[in-house]
Protein backbone atom coordinates (compact mmCIF):
# COMPACT_ATOMS: atom_id res chain seq x y z
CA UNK A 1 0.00 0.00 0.00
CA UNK A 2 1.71 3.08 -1.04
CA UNK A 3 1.82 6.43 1.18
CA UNK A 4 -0.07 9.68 -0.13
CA UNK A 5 0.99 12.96 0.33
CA UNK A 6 -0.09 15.78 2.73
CA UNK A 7 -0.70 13.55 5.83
CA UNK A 8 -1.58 16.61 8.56
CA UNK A 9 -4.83 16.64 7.31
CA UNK A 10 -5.97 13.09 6.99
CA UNK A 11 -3.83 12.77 10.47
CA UNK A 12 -6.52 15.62 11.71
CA UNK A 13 -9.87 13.81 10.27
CA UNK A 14 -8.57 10.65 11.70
CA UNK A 15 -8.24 11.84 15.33
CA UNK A 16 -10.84 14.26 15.39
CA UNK A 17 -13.44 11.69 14.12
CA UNK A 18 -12.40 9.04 16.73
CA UNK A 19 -12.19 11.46 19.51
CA UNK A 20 -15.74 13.37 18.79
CA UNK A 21 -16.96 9.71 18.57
CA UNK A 22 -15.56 8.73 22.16
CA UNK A 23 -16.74 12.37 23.54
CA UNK A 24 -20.48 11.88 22.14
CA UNK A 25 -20.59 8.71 23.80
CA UNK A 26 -19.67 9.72 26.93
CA UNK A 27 -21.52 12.31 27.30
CA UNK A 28 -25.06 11.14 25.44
CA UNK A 29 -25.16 7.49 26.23
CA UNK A 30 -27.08 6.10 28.56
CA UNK A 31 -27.08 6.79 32.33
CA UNK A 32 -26.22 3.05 32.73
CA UNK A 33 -22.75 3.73 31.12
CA UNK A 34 -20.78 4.34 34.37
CA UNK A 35 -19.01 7.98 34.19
CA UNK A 36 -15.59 6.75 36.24
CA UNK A 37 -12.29 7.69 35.24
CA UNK A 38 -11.55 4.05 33.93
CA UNK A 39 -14.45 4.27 31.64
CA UNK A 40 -13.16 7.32 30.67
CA UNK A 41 -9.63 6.03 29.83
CA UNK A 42 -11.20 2.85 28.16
CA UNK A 43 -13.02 5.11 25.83
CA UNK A 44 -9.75 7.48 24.93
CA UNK A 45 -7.90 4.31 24.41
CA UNK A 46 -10.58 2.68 22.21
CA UNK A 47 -10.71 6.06 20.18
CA UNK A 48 -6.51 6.22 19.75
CA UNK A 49 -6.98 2.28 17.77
CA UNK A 50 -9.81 3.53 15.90
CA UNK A 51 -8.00 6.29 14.63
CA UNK A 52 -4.59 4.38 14.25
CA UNK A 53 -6.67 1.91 11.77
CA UNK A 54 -8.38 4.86 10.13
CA UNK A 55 -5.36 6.20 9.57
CA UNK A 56 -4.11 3.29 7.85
CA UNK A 57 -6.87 2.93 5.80
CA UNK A 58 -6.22 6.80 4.91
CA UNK A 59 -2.09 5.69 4.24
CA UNK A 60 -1.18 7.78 6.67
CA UNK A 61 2.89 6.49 7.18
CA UNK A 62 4.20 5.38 10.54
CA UNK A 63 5.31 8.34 11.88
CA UNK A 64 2.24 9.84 11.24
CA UNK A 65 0.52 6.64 12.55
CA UNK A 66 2.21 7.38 16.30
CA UNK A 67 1.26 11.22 15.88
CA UNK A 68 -2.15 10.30 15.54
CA UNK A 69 -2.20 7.84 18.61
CA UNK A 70 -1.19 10.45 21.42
CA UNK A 71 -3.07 12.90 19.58
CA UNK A 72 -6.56 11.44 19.76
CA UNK A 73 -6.44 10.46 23.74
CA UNK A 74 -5.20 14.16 24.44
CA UNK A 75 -8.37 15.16 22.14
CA UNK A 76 -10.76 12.96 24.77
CA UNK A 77 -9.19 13.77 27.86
CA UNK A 78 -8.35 17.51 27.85
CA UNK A 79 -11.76 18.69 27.18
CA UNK A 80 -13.01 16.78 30.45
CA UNK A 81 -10.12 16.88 32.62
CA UNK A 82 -8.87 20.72 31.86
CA UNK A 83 -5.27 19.97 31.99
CA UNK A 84 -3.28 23.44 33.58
CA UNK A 85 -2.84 25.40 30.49
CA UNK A 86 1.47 25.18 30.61
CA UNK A 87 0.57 22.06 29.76
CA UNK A 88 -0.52 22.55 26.08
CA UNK A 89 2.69 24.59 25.03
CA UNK A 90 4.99 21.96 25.89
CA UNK A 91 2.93 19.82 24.20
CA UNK A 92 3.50 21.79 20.75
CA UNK A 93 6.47 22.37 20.98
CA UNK A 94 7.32 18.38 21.52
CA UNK A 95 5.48 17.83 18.49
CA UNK A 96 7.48 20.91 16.89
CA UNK A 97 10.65 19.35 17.66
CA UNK A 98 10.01 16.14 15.30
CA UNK A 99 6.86 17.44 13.07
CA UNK A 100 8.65 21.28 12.00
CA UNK A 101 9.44 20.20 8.61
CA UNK A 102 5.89 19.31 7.48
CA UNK A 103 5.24 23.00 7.85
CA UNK A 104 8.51 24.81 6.74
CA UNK A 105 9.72 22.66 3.99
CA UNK A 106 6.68 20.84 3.34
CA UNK A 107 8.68 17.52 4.09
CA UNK A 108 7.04 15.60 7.14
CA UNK A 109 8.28 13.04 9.52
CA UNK A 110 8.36 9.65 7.32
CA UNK A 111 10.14 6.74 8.32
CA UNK A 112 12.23 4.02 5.97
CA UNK A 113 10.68 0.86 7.31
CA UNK A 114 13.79 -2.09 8.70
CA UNK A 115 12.52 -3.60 5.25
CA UNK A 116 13.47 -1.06 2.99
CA UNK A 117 16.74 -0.50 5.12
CA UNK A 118 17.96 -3.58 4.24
CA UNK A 119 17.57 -2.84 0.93
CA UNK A 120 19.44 -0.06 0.74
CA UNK A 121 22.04 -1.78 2.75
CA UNK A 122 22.31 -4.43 0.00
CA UNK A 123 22.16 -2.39 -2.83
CA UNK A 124 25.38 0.25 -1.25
CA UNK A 125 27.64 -3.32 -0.46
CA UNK A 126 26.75 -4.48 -4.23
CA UNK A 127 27.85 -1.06 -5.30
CA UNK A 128 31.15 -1.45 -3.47
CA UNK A 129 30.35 1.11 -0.05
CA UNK A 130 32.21 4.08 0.42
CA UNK A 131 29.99 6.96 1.07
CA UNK A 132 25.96 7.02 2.08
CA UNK A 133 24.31 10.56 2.74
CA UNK A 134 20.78 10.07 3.86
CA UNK A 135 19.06 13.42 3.11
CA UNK A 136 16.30 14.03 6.23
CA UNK A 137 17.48 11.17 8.08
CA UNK A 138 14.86 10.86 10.80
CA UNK A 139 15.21 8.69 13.96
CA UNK A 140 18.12 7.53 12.03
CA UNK A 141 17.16 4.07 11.03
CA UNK A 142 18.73 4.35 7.67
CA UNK A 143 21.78 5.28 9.08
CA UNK A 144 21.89 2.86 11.55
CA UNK A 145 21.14 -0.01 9.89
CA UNK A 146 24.01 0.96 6.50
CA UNK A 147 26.55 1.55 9.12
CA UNK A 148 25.82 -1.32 10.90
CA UNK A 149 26.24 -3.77 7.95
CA UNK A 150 28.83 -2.05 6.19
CA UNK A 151 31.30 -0.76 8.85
CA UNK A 152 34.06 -0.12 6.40
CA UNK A 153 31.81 2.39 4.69
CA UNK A 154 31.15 6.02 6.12
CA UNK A 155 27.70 6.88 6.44
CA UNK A 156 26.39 10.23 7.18
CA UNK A 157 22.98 11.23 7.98
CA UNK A 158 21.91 15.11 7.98
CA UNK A 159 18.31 16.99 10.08
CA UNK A 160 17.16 20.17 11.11
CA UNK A 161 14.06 18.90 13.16
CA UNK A 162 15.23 19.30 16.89
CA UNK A 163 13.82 16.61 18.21
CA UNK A 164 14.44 13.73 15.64
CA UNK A 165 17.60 15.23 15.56
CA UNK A 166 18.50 14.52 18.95
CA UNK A 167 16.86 10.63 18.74
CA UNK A 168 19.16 9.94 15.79
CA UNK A 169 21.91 11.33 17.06
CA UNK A 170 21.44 9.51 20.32
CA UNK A 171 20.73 6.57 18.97
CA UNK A 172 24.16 6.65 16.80
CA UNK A 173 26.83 7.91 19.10
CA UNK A 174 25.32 5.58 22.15
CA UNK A 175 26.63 2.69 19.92
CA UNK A 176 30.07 4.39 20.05
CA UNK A 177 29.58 3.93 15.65
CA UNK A 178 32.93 5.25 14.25
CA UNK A 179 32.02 5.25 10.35
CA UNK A 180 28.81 6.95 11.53
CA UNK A 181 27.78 10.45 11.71
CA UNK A 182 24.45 12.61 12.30
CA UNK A 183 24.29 16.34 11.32
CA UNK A 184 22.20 19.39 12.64
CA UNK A 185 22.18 20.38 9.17
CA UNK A 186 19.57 21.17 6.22
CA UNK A 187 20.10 19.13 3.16
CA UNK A 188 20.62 22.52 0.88
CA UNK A 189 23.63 22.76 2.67
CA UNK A 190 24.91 19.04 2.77
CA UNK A 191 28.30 18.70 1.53
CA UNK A 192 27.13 15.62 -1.40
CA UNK A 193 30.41 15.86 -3.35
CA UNK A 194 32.23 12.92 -2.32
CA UNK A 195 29.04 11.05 -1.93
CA UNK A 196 28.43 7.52 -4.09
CA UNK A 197 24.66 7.10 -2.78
CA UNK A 198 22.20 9.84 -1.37
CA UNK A 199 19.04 8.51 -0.02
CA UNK A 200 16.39 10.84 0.42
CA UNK A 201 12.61 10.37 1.69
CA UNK A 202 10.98 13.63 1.52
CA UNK A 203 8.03 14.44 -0.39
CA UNK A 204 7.34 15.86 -3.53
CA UNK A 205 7.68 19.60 -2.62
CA UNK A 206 11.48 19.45 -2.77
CA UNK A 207 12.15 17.46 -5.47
CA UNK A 208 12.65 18.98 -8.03
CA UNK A 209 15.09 21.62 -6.36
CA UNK A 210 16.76 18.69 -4.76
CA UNK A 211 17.66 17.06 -7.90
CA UNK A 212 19.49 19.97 -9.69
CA UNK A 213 21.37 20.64 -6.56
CA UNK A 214 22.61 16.71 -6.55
CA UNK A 215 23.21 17.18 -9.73
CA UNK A 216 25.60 20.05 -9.52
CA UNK A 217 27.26 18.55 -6.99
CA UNK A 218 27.78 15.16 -6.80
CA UNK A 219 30.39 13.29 -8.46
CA UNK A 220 29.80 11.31 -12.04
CA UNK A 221 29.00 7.50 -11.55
CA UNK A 222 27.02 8.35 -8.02
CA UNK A 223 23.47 7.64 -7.25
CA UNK A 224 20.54 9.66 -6.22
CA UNK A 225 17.86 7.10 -4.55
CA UNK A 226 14.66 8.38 -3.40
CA UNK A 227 11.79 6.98 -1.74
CA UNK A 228 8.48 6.81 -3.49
CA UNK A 229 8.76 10.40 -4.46
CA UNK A 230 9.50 11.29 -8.29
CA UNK A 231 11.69 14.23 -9.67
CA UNK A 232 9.10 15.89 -12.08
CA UNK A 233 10.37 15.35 -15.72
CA UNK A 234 12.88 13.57 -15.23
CA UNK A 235 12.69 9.45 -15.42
CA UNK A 236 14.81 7.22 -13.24
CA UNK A 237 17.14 5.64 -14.44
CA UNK A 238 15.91 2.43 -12.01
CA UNK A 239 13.05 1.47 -9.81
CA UNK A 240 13.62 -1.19 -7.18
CA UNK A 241 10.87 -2.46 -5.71
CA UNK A 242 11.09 -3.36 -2.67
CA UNK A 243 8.89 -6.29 -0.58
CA UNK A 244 7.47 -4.53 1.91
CA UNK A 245 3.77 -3.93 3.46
CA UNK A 246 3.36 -0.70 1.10
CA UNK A 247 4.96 -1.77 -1.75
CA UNK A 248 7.79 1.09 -1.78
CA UNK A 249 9.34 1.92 -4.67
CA UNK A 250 13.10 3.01 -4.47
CA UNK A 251 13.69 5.66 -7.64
CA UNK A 252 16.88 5.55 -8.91
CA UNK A 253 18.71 8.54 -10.69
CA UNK A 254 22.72 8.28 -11.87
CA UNK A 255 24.49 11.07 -11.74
């Protein structure tokens, strides 16, 4: 099943439907639904997998997926338990720190699943290794996983959202990694010269500003792999599919 574009608002529907449906019930159903605070947690909880599945149904990605199950308990709760108001702040701005691209790049949180990882894996040892940029890297699973299996190879992973910044970063230098790196950097200003693969799951907003820039600057012979997401007008030079729950699509330009 492949991922559409412009999750926030299908992540909205999703979680406002589920949550409006747990908040009618409890406050219209019959007296002999008890009003405790376990029914009312049962209810939030039963309105977080009813969104999760909606949002599947919608393709909402996995990131996205997770968004949408704090969001819809927070959406049942807060209206009857009035939370202080310090509360809702911090709240935004931990969503902020990993969902900030989706609003000023137009590039939101989405994951490589440990499927497509491994492919990318294999492909860079069939190529030979050297050098792997991974353009928005994420929680850095990408990275992870290359540098993991190819520890020869130097792999480099570049993001500007705080937060998923910080988890990929953690998550790299608490392994003590050595051909590993992650970057508080945007990808305009990733150094891509010396690069042989640069893996990029974005969306299609950037793409086709992304491209020329890779094209400028990487070297000849060098690949340009992107997730699901097409450079208008210009054809791939290869599409790897890849045997996963969504049927991804890795698109394959040659510099």
């Amino acid at each position: 099943m492949r991922e559409a574009g412009w999750p926030v608002p299908r992540t909205l529907a999703s979680s406002i439907a589920a949550a409006g449906a747990a908040l009618a019930l409890w406050n219209f159903a019959p007296e002999a639904l008890p009003r405790t605070h376990t029914t009312l947690l049962g209810l939030a909880f039963f309105a977080a997998i009813l969104a999760v599945v909606a949002g599947r149904l919608m393709r909402l990605g996995k990131a996205w997926l997770v968004l949408t199950a704090i969001a819809t308990p927070a959406l049942v709760l807060v209206p009857v338990y009035r939370p202080p108001t310090w509360l809702f702040p911090m709240i935004a701005l931990v969503l902020a720190g990993f969902f900030i691209n989706g609003v000023r790049e137009k590039v939101p949180l989405y994951l490589s699943n440990s499927i497509t990882e491994q492919a990318l894996a294999d492909l860079f040892r069939k190529l030979g290794g050297g050098t792997f940029i991974d353009l928005g890297c994420g929680l850095g699973g990408v990275v992870d996983r290359v540098s993991r299996e190819l520890p020869e190879s130097r792999v480099i992973g570049v993001e500007t959202a705080p937060l998923s910044f910080l988890a990929s970063w953690l998550r790299i230098n608490g392994q003590g990694r050595a051909n590993a790196r992650v970057l508080y950097q945007s990808m305009w200003h990733a150094d891509v010269s010396d690069a042989d693969i640069v893996y990029a799951f974005l969306s299609p907003a950037p793409m086709a500003k992304l491209y020329e820039k890779l094209k400028t600057e990487m070297k000849p012979g060098s690949l340009f792999i992107s997730n699901s997401f097409a450079v208008p007008e210009r054809e791939p030079d290869e599409v790897i599919s890849v045997d996963d729950a969504r049927q991804t699509q890795l698109l394959v330009w040659r510099m």
